[in-house]
PDB file of N, CA and C in Angstrom:
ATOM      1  N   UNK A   1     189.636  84.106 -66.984  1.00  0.00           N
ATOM      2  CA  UNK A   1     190.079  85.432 -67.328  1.00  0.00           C
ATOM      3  C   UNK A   1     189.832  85.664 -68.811  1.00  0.00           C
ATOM      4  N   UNK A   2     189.186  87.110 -69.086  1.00  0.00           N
ATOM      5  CA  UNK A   2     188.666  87.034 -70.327  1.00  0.00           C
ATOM      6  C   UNK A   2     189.957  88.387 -70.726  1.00  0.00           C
ATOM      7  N   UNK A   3     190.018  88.891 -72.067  1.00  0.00           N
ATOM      8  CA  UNK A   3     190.617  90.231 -72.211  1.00  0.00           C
ATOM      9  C   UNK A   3     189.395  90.535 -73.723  1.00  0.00           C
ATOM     10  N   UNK A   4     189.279  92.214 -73.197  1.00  0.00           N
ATOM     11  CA  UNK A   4     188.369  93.090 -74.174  1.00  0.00           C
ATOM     12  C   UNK A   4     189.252  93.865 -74.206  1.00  0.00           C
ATOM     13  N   UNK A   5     188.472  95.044 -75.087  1.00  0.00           N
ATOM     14  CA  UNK A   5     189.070  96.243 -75.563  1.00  0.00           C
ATOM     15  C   UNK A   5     187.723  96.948 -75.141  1.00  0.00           C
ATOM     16  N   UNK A   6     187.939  98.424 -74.549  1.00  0.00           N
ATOM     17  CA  UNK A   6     186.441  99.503 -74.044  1.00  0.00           C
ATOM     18  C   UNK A   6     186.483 100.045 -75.713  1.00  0.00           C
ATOM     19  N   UNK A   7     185.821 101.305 -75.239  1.00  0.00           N
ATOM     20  CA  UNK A   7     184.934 102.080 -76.051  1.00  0.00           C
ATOM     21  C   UNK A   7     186.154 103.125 -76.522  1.00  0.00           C
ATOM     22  N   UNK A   8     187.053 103.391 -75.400  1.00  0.00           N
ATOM     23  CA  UNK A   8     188.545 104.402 -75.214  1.00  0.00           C
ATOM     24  C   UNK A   8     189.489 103.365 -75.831  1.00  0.00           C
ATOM     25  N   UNK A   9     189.533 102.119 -76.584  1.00  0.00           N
ATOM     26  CA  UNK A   9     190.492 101.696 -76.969  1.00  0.00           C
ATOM     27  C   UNK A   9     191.650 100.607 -75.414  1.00  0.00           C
ATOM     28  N   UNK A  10     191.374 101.144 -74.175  1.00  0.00           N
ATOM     29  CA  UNK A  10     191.947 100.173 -73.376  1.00  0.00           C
ATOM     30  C   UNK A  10     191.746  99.352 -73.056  1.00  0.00           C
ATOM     31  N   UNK A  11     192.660  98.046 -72.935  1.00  0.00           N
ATOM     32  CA  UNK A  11     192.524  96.397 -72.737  1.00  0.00           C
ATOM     33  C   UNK A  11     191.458  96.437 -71.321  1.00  0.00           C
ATOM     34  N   UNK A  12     191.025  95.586 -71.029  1.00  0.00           N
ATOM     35  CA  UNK A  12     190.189  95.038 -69.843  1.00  0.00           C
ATOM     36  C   UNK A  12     190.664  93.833 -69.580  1.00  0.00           C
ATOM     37  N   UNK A  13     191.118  93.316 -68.390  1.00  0.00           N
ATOM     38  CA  UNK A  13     191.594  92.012 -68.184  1.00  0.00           C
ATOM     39  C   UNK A  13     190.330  91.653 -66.926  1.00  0.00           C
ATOM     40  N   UNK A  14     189.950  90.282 -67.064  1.00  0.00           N
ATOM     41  CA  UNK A  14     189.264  90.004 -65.969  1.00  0.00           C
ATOM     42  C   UNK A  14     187.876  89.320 -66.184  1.00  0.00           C
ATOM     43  N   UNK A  15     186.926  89.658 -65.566  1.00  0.00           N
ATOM     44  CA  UNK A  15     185.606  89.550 -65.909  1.00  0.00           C
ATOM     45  C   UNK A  15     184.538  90.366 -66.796  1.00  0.00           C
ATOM     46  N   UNK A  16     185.310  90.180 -67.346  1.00  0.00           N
ATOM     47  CA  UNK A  16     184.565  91.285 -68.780  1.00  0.00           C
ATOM     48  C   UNK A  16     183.165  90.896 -69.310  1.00  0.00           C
ATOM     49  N   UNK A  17     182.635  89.690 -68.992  1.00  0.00           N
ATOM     50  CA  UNK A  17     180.878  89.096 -69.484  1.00  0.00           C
ATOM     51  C   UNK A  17     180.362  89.478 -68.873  1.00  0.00           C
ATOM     52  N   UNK A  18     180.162  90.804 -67.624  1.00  0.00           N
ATOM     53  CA  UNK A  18     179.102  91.529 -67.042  1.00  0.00           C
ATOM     54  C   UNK A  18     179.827  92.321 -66.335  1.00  0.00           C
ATOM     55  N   UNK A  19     178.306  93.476 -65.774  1.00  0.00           N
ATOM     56  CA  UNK A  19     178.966  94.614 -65.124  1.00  0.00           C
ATOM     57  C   UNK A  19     179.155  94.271 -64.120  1.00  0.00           C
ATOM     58  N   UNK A  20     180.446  94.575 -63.598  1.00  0.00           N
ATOM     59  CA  UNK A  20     180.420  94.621 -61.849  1.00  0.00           C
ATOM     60  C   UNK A  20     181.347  93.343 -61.703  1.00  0.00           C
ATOM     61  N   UNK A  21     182.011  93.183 -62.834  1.00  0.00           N
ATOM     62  CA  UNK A  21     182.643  92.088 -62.738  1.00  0.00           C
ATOM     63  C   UNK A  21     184.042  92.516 -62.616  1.00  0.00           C
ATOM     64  N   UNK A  22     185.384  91.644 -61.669  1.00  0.00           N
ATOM     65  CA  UNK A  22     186.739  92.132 -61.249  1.00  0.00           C
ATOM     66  C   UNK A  22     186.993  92.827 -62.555  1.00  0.00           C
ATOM     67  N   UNK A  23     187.937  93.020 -62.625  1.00  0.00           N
ATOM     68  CA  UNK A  23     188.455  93.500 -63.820  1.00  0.00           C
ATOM     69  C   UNK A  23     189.467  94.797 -63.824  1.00  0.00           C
ATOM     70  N   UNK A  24     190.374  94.683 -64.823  1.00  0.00           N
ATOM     71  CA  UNK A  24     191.483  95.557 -64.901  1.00  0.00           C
ATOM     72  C   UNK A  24     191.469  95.955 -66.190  1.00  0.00           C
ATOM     73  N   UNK A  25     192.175  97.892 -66.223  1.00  0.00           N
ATOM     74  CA  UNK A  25     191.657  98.188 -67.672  1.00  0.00           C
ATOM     75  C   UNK A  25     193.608  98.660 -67.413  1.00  0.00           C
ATOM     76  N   UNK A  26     194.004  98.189 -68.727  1.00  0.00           N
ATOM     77  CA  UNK A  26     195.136  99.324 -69.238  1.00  0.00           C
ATOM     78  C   UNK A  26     195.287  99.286 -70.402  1.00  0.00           C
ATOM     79  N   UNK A  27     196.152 100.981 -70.398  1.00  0.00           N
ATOM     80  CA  UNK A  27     196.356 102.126 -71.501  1.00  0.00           C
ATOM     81  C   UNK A  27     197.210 103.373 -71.433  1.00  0.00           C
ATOM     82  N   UNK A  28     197.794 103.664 -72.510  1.00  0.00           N
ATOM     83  CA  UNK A  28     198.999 104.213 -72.664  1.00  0.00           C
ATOM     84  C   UNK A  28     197.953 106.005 -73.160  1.00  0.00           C
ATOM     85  N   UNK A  29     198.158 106.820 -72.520  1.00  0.00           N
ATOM     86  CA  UNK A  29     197.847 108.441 -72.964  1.00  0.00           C
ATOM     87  C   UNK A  29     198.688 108.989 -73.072  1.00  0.00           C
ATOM     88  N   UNK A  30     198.621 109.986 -73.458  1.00  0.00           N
ATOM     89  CA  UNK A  30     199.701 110.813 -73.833  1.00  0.00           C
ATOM     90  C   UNK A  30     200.158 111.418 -75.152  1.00  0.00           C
ATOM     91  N   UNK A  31     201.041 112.336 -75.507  1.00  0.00           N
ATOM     92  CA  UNK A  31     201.626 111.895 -76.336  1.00  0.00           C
ATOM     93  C   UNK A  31     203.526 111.508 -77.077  1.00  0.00           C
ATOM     94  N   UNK A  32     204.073 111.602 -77.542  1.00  0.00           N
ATOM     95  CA  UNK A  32     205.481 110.670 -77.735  1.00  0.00           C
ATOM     96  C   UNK A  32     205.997 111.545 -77.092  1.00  0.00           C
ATOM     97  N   UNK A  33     207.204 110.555 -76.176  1.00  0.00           N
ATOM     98  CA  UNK A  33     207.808 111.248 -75.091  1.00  0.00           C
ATOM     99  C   UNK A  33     207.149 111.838 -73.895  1.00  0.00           C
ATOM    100  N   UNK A  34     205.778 111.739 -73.767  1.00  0.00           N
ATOM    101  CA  UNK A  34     205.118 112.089 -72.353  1.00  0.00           C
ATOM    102  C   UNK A  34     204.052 111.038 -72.162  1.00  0.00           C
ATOM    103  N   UNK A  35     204.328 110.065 -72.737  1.00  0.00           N
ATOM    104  CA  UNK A  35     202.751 108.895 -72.258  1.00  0.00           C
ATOM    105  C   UNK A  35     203.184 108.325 -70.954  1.00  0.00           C
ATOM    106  N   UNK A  36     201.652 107.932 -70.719  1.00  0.00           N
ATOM    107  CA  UNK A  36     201.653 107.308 -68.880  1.00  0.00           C
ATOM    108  C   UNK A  36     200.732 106.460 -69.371  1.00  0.00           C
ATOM    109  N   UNK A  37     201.277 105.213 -69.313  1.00  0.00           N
ATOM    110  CA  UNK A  37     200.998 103.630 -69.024  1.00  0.00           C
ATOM    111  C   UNK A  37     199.678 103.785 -67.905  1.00  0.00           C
ATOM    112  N   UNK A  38     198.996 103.659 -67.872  1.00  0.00           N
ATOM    113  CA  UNK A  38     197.376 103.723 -66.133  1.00  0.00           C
ATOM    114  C   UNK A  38     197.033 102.076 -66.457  1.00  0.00           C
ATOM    115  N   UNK A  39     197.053 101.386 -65.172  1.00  0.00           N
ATOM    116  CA  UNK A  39     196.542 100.499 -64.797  1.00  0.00           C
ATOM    117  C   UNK A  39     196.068 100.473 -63.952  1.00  0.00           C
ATOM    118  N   UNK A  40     194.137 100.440 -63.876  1.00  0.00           N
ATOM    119  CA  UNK A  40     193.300 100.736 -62.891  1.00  0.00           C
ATOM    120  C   UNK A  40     192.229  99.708 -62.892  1.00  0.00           C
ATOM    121  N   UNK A  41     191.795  99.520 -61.725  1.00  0.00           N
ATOM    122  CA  UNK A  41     190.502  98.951 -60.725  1.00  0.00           C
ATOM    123  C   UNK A  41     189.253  99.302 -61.340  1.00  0.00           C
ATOM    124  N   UNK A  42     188.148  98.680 -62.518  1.00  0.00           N
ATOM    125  CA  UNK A  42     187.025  98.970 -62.892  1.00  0.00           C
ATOM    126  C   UNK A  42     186.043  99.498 -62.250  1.00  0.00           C
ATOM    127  N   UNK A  43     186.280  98.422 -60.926  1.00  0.00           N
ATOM    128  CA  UNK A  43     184.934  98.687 -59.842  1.00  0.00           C
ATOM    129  C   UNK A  43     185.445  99.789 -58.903  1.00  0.00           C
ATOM    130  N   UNK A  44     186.574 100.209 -59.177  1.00  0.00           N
ATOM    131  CA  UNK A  44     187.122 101.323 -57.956  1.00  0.00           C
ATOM    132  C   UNK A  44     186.795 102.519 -58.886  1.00  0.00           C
ATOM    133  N   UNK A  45     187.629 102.787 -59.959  1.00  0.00           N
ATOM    134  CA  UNK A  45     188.419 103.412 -60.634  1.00  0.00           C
ATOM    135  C   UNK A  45     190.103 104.483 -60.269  1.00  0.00           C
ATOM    136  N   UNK A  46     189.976 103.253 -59.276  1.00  0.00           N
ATOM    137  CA  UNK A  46     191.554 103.696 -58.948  1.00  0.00           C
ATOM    138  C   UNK A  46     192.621 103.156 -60.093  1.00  0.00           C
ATOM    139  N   UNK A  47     193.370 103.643 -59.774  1.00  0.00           N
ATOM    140  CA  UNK A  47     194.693 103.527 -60.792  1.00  0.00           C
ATOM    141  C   UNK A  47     196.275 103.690 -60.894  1.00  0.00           C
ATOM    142  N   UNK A  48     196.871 103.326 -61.258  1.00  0.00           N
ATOM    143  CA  UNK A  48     198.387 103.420 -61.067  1.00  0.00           C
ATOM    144  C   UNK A  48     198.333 103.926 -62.436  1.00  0.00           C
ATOM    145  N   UNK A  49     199.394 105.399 -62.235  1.00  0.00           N
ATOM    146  CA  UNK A  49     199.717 105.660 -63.700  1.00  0.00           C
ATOM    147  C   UNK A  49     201.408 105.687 -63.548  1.00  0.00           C
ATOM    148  N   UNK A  50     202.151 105.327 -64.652  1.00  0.00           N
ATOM    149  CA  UNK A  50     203.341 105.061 -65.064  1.00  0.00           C
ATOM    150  C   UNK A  50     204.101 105.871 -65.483  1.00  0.00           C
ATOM    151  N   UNK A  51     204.978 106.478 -65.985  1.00  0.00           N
ATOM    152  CA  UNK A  51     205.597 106.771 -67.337  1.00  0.00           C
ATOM    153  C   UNK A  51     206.475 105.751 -67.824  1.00  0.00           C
ATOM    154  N   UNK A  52     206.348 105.509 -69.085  1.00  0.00           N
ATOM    155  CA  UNK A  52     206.495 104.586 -69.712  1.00  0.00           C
ATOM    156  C   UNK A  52     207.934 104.236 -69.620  1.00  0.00           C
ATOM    157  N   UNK A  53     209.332 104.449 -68.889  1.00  0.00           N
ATOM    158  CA  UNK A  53     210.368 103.912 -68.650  1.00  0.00           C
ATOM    159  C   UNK A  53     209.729 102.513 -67.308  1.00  0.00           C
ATOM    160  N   UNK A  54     209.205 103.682 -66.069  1.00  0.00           N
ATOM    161  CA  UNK A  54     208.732 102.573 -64.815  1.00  0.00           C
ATOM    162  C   UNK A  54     207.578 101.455 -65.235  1.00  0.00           C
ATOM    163  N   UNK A  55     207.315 101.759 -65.984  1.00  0.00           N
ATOM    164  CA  UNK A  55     206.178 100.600 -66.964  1.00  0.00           C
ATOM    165  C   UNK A  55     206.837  99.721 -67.864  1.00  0.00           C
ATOM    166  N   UNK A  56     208.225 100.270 -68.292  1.00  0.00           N
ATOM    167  CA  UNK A  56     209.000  99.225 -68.768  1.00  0.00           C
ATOM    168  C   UNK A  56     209.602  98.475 -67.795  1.00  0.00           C
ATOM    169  N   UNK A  57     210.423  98.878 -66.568  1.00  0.00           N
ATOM    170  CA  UNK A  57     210.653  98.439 -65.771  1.00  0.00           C
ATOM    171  C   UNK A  57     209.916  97.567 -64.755  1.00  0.00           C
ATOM    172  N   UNK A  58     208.719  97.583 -64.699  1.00  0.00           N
ATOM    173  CA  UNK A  58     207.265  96.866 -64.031  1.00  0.00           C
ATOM    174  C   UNK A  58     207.664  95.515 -65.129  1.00  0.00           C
ATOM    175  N   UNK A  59     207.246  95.766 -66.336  1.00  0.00           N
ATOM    176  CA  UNK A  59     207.381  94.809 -67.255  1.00  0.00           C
ATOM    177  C   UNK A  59     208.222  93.742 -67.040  1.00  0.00           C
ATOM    178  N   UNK A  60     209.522  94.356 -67.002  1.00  0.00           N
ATOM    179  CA  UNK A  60     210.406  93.382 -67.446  1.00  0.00           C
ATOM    180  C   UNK A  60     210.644  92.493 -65.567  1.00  0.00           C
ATOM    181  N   UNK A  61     210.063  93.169 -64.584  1.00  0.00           N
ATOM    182  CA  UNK A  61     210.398  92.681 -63.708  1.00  0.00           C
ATOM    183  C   UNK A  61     209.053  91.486 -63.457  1.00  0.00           C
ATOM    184  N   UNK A  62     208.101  91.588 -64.129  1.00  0.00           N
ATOM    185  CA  UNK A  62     206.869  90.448 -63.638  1.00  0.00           C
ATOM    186  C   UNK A  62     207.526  89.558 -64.721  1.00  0.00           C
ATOM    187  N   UNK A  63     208.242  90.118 -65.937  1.00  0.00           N
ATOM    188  CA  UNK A  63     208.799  88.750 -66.472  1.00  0.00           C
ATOM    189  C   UNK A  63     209.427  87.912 -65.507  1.00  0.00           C
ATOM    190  N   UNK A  64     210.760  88.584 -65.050  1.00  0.00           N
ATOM    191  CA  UNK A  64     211.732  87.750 -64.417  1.00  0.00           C
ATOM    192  C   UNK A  64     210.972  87.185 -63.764  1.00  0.00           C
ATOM    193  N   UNK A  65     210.158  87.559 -62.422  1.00  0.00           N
ATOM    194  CA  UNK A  65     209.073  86.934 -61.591  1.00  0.00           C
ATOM    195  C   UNK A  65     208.539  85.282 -62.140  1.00  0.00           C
ATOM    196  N   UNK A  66     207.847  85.892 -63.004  1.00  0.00           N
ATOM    197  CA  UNK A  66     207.645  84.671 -64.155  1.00  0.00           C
ATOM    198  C   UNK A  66     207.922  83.211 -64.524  1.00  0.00           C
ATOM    199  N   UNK A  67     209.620  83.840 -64.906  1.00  0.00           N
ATOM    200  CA  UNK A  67     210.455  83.185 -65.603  1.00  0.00           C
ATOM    201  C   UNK A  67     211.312  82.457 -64.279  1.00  0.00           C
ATOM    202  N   UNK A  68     211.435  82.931 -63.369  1.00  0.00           N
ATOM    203  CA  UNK A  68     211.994  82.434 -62.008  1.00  0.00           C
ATOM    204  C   UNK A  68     211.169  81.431 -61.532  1.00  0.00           C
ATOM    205  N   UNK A  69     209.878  81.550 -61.498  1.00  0.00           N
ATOM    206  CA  UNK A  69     209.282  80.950 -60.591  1.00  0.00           C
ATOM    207  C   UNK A  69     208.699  79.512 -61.533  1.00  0.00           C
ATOM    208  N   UNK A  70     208.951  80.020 -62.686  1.00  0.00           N
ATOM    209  CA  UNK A  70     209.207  78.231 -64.027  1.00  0.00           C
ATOM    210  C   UNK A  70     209.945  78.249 -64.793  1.00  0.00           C
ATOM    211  N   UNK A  71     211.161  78.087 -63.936  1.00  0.00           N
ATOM    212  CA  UNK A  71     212.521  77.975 -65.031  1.00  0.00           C
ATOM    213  C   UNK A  71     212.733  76.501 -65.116  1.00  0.00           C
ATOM    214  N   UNK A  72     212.209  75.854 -64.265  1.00  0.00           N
ATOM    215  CA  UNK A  72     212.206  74.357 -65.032  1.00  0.00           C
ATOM    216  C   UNK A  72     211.046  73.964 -66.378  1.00  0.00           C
ATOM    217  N   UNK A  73     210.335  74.816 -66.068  1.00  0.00           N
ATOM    218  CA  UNK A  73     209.064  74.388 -67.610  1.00  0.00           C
ATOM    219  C   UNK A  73     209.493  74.959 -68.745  1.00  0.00           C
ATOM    220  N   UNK A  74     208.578  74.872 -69.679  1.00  0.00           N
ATOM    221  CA  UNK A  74     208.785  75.425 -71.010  1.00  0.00           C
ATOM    222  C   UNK A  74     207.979  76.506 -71.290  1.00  0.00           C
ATOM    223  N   UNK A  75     207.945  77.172 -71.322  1.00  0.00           N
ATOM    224  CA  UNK A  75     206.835  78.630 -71.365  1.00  0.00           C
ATOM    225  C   UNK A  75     206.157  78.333 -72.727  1.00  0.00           C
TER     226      UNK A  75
END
């Protein structure tokens, strides 16, 4: 798993060393008090868009996920 930044400033997670490779782009639009978090499919360009409370809430819940599933390790 590689992470870039595009041309629009949003992260790319995935296979970013060629085209056509998996990959996930996110990014926050908007502006204060109306941004939407979009996390979308490169090769689709589908997408989940957020507003940034349920994007906090996404957040903090893949932590717990996380943190549950290695609460015996050391992060």
């Amino acid at each position: 798993m590689e992470i870039a930044k595009d041309d629009a400033g949003d992260m790319v997670i995935g296979d970013v060393s060629r085209l056509g490779g998996r990959a996930l782009t996110v990014g926050i639009t908007g502006i204060s008090g109306d941004e939407v978090l979009s996390i979308g499919w490169v090769e689709t360009g589908d997408s989940l868009r957020l507003n940034l409370e349920d994007a906090v809430t996404l957040r903090d819940e893949i932590d717990r996920i996380i943190k549950d599933r290695h609460a015996h390790e050391d992060l």
